[in-house]
Protein backbone atom coordinates (compact mmCIF):
# COMPACT_ATOMS: atom_id res chain seq x y z
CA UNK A 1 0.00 0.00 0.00
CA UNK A 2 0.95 3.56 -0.90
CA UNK A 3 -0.05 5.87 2.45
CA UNK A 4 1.34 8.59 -0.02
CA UNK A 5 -1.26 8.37 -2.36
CA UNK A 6 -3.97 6.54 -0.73
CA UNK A 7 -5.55 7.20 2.39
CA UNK A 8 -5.27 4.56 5.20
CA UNK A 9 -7.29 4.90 8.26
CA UNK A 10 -7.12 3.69 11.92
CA UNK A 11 -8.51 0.47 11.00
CA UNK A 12 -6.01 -0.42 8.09
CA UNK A 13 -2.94 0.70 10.64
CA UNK A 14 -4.44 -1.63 12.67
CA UNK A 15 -4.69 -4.32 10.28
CA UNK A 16 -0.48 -3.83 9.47
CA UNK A 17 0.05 -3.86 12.69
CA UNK A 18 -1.45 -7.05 13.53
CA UNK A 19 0.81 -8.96 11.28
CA UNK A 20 4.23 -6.81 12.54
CA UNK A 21 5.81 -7.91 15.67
CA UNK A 22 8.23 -4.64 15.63
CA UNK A 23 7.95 -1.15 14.91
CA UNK A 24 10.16 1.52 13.76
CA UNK A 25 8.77 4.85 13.89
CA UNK A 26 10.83 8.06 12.75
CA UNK A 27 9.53 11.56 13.56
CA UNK A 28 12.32 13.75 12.22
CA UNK A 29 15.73 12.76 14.54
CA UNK A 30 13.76 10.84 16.38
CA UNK A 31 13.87 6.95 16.37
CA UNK A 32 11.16 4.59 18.59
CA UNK A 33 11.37 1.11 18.39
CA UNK A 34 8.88 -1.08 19.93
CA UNK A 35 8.24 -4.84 20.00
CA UNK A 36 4.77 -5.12 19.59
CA UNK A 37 4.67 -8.65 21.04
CA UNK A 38 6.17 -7.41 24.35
CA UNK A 39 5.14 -3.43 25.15
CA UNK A 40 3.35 -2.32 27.36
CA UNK A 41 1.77 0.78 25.11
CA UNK A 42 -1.72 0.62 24.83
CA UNK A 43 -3.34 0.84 21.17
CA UNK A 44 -3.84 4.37 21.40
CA UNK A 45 0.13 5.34 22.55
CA UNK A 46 1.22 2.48 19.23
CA UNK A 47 -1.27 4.60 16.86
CA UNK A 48 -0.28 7.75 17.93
CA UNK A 49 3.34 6.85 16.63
CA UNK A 50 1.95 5.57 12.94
CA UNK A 51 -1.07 8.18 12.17
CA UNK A 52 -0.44 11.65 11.04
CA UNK A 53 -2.50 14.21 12.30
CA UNK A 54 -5.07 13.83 9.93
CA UNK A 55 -5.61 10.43 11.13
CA UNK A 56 -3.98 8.79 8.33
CA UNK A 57 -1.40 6.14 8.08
CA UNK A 58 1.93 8.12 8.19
CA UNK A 59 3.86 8.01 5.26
CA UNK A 60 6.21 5.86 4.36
CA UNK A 61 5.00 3.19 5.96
CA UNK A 62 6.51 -0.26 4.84
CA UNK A 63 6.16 -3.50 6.19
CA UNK A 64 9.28 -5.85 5.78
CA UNK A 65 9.30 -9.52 7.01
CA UNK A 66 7.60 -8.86 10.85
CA UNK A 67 8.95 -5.24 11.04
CA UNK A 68 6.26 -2.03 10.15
CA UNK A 69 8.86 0.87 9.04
CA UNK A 70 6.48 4.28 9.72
CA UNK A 71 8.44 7.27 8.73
CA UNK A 72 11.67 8.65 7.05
CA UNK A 73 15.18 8.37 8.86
CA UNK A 74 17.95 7.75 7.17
CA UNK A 75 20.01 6.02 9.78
CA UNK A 76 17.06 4.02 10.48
CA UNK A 77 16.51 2.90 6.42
CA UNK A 78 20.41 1.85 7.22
CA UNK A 79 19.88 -0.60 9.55
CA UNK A 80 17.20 -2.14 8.54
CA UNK A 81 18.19 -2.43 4.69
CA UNK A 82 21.88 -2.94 4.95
């Protein structure tokens, strides 16, 4: 899925989510990494880091393997492509 050019609500973050068991979320500098089979976040604290402010699905938002990818850092694209 494109967040980019298609709009993805709470229920399709949701959905991603359910088959991730780690996420990387960038906001600017700013790295958080949480494994979603251990955290103790609720829902709301885990969709606060993936949805935009419109409510969307933040873009980019890529799912590789078990790992959701929300958000552009470069260091971050480093580790988990190299």
């Amino acid at each position: 899925m494109d967040a980019k050019k298609e709009t993805h609500r709470k229920e399709d973050a949701i959905r991603v989510l359910g088959k991730a068991s780690k996420l990387l979320a960038a906001r600017g500098k700013k790295v958080v990494e949480v494994d979603l089979k251990k955290t103790e976040l609720t829902e709301d604290e885990i969709l606060k880091l993936v949805l935009g402010p419109t409510g969307n699905l933040r873009a980019p938002t890529l799912l590789v393997g078990k790992k959701m990818i929300v958000g552009f850092n470069e260091e971050m694209y480093e580790s988990v492509f190299a």
